[in-house]
Structure formats: C-alpha cells, structure tokens
Protein backbone atom coordinates (compact mmCIF):
# COMPACT_ATOMS: atom_id res chain seq x y z
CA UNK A 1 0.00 0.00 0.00
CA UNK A 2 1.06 3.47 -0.59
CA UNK A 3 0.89 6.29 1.88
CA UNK A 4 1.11 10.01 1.55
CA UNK A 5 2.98 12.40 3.81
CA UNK A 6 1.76 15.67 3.34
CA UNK A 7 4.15 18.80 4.53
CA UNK A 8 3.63 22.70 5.31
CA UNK A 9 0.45 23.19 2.39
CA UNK A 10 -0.46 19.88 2.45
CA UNK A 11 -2.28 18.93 5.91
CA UNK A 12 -5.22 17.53 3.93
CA UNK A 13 -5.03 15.52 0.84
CA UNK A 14 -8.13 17.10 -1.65
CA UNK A 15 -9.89 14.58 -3.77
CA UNK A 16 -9.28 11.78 -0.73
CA UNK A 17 -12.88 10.02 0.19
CA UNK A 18 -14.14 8.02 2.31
CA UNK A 19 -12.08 9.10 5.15
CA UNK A 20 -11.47 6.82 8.23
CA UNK A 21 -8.89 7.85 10.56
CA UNK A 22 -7.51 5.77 12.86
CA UNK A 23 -4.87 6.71 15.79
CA UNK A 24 -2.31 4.16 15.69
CA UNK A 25 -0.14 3.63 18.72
CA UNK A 26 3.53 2.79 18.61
CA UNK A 27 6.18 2.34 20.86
CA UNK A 28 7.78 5.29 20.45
CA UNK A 29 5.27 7.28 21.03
CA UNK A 30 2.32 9.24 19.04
CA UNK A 31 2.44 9.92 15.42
CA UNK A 32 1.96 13.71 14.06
CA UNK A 33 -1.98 12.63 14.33
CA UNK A 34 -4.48 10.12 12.53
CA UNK A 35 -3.05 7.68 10.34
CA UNK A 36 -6.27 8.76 7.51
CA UNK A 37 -7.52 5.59 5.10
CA UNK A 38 -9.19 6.22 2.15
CA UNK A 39 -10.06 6.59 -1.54
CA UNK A 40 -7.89 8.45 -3.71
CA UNK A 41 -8.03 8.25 -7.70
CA UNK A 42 -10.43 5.36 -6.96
CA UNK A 43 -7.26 3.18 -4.84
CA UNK A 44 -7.09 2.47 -1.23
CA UNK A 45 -3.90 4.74 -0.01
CA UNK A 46 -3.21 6.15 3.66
CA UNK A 47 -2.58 10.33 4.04
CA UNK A 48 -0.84 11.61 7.69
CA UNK A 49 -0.23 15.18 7.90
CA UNK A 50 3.49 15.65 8.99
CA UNK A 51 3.18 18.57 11.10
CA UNK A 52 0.23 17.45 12.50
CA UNK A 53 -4.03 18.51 11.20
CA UNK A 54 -3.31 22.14 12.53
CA UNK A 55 -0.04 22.25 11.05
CA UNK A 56 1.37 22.64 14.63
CA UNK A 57 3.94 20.61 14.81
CA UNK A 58 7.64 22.13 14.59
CA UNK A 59 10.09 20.57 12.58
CA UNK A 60 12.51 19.42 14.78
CA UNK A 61 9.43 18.41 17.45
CA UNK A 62 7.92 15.79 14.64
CA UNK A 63 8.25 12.21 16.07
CA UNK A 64 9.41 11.27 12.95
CA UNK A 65 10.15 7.11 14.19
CA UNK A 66 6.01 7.26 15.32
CA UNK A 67 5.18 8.33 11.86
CA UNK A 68 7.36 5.93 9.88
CA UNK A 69 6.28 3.09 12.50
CA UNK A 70 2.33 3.70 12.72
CA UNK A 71 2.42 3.66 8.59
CA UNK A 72 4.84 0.61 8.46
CA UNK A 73 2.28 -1.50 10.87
CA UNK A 74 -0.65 -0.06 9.03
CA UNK A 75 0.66 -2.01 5.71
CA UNK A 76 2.42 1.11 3.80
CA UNK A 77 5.32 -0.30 1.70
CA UNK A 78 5.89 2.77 -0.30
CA UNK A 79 5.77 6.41 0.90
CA UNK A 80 5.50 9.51 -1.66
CA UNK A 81 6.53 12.60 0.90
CA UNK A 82 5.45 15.78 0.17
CA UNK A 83 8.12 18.89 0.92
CA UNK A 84 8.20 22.65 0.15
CA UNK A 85 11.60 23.71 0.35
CA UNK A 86 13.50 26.81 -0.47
CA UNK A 87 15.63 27.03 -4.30
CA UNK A 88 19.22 26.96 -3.72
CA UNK A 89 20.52 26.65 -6.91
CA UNK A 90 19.50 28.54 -10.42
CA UNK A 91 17.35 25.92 -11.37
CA UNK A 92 15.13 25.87 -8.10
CA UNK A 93 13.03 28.54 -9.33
CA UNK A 94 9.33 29.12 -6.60
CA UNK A 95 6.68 26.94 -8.29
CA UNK A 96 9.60 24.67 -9.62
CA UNK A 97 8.28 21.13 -8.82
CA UNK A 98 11.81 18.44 -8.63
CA UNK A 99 12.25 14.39 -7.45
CA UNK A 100 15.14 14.98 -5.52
CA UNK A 101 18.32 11.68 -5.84
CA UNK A 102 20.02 13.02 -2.75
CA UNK A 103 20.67 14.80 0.32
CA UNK A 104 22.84 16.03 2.90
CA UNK A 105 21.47 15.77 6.64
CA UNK A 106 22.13 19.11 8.95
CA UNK A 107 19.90 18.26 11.84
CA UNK A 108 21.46 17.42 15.02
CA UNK A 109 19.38 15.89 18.37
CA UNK A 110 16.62 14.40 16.42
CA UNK A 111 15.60 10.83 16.83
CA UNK A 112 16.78 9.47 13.93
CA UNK A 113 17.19 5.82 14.06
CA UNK A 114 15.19 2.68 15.19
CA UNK A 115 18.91 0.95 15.95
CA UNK A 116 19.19 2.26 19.69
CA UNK A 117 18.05 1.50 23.53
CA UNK A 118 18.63 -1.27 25.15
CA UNK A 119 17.96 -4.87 23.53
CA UNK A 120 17.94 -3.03 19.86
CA UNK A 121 20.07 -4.60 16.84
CA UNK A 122 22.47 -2.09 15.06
CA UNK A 123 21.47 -2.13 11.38
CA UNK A 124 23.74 0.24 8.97
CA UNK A 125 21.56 0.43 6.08
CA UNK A 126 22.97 1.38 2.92
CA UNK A 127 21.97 4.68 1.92
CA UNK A 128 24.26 5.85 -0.74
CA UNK A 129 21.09 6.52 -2.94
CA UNK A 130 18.50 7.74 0.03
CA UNK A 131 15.44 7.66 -2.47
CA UNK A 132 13.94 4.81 -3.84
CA UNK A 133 15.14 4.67 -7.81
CA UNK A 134 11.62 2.76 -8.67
CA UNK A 135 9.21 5.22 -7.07
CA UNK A 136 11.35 8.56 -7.94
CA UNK A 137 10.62 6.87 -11.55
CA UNK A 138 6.97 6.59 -11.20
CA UNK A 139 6.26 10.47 -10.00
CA UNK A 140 8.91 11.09 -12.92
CA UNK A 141 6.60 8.94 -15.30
CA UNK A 142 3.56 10.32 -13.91
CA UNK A 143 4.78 14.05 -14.26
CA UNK A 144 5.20 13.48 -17.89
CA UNK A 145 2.69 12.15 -18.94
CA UNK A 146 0.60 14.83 -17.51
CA UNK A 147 3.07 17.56 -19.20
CA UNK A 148 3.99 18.79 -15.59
CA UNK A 149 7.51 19.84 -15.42
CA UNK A 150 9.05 18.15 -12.88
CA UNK A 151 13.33 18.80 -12.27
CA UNK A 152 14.82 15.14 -11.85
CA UNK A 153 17.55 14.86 -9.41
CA UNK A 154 18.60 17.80 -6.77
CA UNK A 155 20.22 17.48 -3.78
CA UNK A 156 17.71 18.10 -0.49
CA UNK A 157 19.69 20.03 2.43
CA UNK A 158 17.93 19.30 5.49
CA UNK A 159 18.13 21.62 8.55
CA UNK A 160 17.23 21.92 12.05
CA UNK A 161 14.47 24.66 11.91
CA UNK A 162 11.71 26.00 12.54
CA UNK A 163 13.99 29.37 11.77
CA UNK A 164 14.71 30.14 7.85
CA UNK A 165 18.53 29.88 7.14
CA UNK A 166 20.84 32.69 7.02
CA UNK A 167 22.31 34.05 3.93
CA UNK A 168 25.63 32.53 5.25
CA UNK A 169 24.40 29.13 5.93
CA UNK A 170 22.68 29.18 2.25
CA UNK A 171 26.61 30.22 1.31
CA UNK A 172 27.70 27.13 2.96
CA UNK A 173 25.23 24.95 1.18
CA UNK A 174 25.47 25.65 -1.64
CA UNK A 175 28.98 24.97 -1.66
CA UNK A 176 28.52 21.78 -0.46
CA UNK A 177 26.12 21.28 -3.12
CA UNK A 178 23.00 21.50 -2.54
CA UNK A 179 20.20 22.43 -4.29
CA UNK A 180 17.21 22.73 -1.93
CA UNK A 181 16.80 23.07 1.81
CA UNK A 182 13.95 22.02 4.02
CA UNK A 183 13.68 20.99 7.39
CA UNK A 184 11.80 17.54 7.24
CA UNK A 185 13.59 15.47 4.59
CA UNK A 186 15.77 13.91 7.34
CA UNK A 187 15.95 11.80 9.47
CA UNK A 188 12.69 10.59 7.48
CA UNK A 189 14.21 9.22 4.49
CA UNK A 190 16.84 6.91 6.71
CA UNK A 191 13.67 5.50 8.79
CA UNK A 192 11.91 4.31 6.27
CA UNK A 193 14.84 2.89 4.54
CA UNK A 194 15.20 0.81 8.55
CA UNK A 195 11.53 -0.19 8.03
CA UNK A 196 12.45 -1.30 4.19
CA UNK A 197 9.78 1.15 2.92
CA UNK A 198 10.23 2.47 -0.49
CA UNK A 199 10.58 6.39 -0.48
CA UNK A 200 10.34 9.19 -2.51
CA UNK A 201 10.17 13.24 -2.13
CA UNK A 202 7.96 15.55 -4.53
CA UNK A 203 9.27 18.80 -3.30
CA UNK A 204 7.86 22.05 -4.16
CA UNK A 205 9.93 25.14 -4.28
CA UNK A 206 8.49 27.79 -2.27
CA UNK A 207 11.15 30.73 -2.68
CA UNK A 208 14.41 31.53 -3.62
CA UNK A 209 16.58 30.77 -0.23
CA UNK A 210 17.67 33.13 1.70
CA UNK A 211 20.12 35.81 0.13
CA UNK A 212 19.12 34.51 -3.21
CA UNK A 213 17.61 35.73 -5.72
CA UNK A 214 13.98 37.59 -4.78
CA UNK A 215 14.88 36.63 -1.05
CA UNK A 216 18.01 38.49 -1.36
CA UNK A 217 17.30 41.21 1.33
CA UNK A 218 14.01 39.43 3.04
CA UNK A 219 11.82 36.64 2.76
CA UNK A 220 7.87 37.03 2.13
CA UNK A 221 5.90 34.23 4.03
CA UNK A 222 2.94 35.87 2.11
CA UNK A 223 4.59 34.81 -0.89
CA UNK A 224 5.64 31.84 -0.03
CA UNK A 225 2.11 30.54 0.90
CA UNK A 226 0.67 32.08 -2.42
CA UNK A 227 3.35 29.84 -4.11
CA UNK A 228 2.67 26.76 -2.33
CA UNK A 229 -1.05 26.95 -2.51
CA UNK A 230 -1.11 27.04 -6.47
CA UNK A 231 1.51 24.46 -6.22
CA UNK A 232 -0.64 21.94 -4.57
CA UNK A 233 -2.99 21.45 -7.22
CA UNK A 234 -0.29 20.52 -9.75
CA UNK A 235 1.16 17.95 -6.86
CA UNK A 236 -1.89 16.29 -6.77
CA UNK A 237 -2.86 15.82 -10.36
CA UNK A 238 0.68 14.39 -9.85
CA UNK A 239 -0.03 12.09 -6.74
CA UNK A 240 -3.29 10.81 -8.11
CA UNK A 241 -1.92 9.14 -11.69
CA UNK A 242 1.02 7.75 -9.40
CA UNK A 243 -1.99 6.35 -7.38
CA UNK A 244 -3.84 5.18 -10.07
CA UNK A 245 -0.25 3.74 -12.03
C-alpha cells in the first residue's frame, strides 16, 4: 500500500474520500496525528499530515520514528513525501516542482534511528542513494505524462528549523552542493529505509533561499504561501496518476 505524507500546504489531501482515521499507537510514542484511510483516484492509499491537522507541529518536534512506525504497521510499503523547500541553486526557481536523488542531513538531536536503547540490533543500512530509484521513476513517469515539469535529481539540504537559514548558511550549502533546503527530509528518508519502505520526495519550491535571488534582502511568508497553494494542485494531479499507475 502506498501512503502520503503531506508537509507545510499539504495537511489535507483534496480529492481523498471516504475518510477513516484511525490513531495508531507505537512504541515510540504518538504519530503527528491520525493515520487517515481512504479513496484516492479510486485506490485504497493512507494520508498523515506531517506537522500534524493544525499544522502545529515544529520541525525538529515531529516524532518522525512514530510516523514511519504507525504507517509501516498499518501495511504502507511505499511512501510519496510531500516537501516545500526553499531554491538553492538557479534551477530551483518558486513553483519549480523536482524528485530529488540526494541529500545532505544538517539536523542534530533528532531521533533518527530505530537501531538504539537497550535490547535493539544495530542495522547500517545502505543509503548511498536515500530515495527509492523505482518510485522517484513513477512520479517522474507520472509528471510526464501529464506535461507537468518536474526537475529530476537535486540534492535536499535538510536543517534543524523551525527558523529560515541565514544568507551565510545558504553560502555554505550551496557549496557543499545543494540544491534545496527544508527541514523535514531527514531523518525521514533513513527511517523508512530501517523499516524497508520504499521512499520518494515531490518537493515544491516555495522561494528563492535566503540571500538569493527575490529573497536576497528578506523573505515574504505571504509569498511563499501564495506559491505553495497554487503548487498543490499541480502535486496532486501528480499524486493521483502515481496512485492510479
């Protein structure tokens, strides 16, 4: 089964019927909120809202390992994870919609692995390629077929948060190489390689990082959510022939 985690503009899923929510526990905790099954493009698929229903939920305060675990035990074996992020490079226009094939982890203190306490097996999973190849492929696939431009490939910065970056720090990325920066992209991606879940990220470029571009003095959150908002409705055109695929 597939499972959508939707990000900052994306607490509810539109088009999703036949809603039954269902509060899964776990041991490590509760999830963001309501693990929420139903009907989407006319398949079964499971929606939880990252930050939680009331988009409440900071960043580096999501329990990411509830998430990851209350979807694994629910039967999700694939995960499409919705992201707005901020453009780094020239490419990463706002309203540019990009599969990311890799990223660099920034966060520090999160929980970020199911391989700890006392009794737990270390597993090092291999994560040269963090996405899954397969499912990046399909939201490629589905992208062009519905003549959506969609950037393949991009490297995902992920920082601590809930603060925007500095103009420095986007300096220092972008050395490094990155493309795009969010906040959520990690330690996500590594759990649900530990649970064997297949996962991919359909990010949506909000704004030009900071010291970049438009954001080069300031950045609009008025903007931003303009951006994101018309965004949405080309995601899920996007999300519902992957569904249907």
């Amino acid at each position: 089964m597939l499972a959508i985690i939707g990000g900052s503009g994306l607490t509810q899923l539109a088009g999703l019927q036949d809603l039954k929510p269902q509060q899964v526990e776990t041991p490590y905790g509760a999830p963001s909120g309501p693990i929420v099954q139903g009907t989407f493009a006319g398949q079964r698929v499971l929606f939880l809202a990252r930050h939680g229903q009331a988009h409440s939920i900071a960043p580096h305060e999501i329990n990411y390992r509830a998430n990851l675990w209350a979807l694994h035990a629910s039967g999700v074996r694939e995960i499409v994870a919705v992201a707005t992020v901020g453009g780094i490079s020239s490419r990463m226009q706002a309203g540019v919609l990009l599969v990311p094939d890799q990223l660099i982890d920034y966060t520090w203190g999160r929980d970020s692995t199911y391989a700890q306490g006392p009794g737990q097996a270390v597993r090092h999973i291999d994560f040269t390629w963090p996405y899954s190849a397969a499912l990046r492929q399909r939201l490629l696939t589905a992208a062009q077929t519905l003549n959506e431009p969609v950037i393949d490939g991009g490297t995902y910065a992920a920082t601590q948060g809930p603060r925007l970056e500095t103009a420095a720090e986007i300096r220092r990325l972008a050395r490094d190489g990155a493309d795009v920066v969010g906040m959520t992209g990690m330690p996500e991606a590594a759990l649900a390689r530990e649970l064997d879940v297949a996962y991919a990220t359909l990010g949506v470029v909000a704004n030009a990082a900071a010291g970049q571009g438009e954001s080069a003095q300031h950045i609009s959150m008025q903007d931003i959510e303009a951006v994101v908002a018309q965004a949405m409705q080309r995601v899920g055109r996007i999300l519902k022939h992957v569904v249907q695929a």
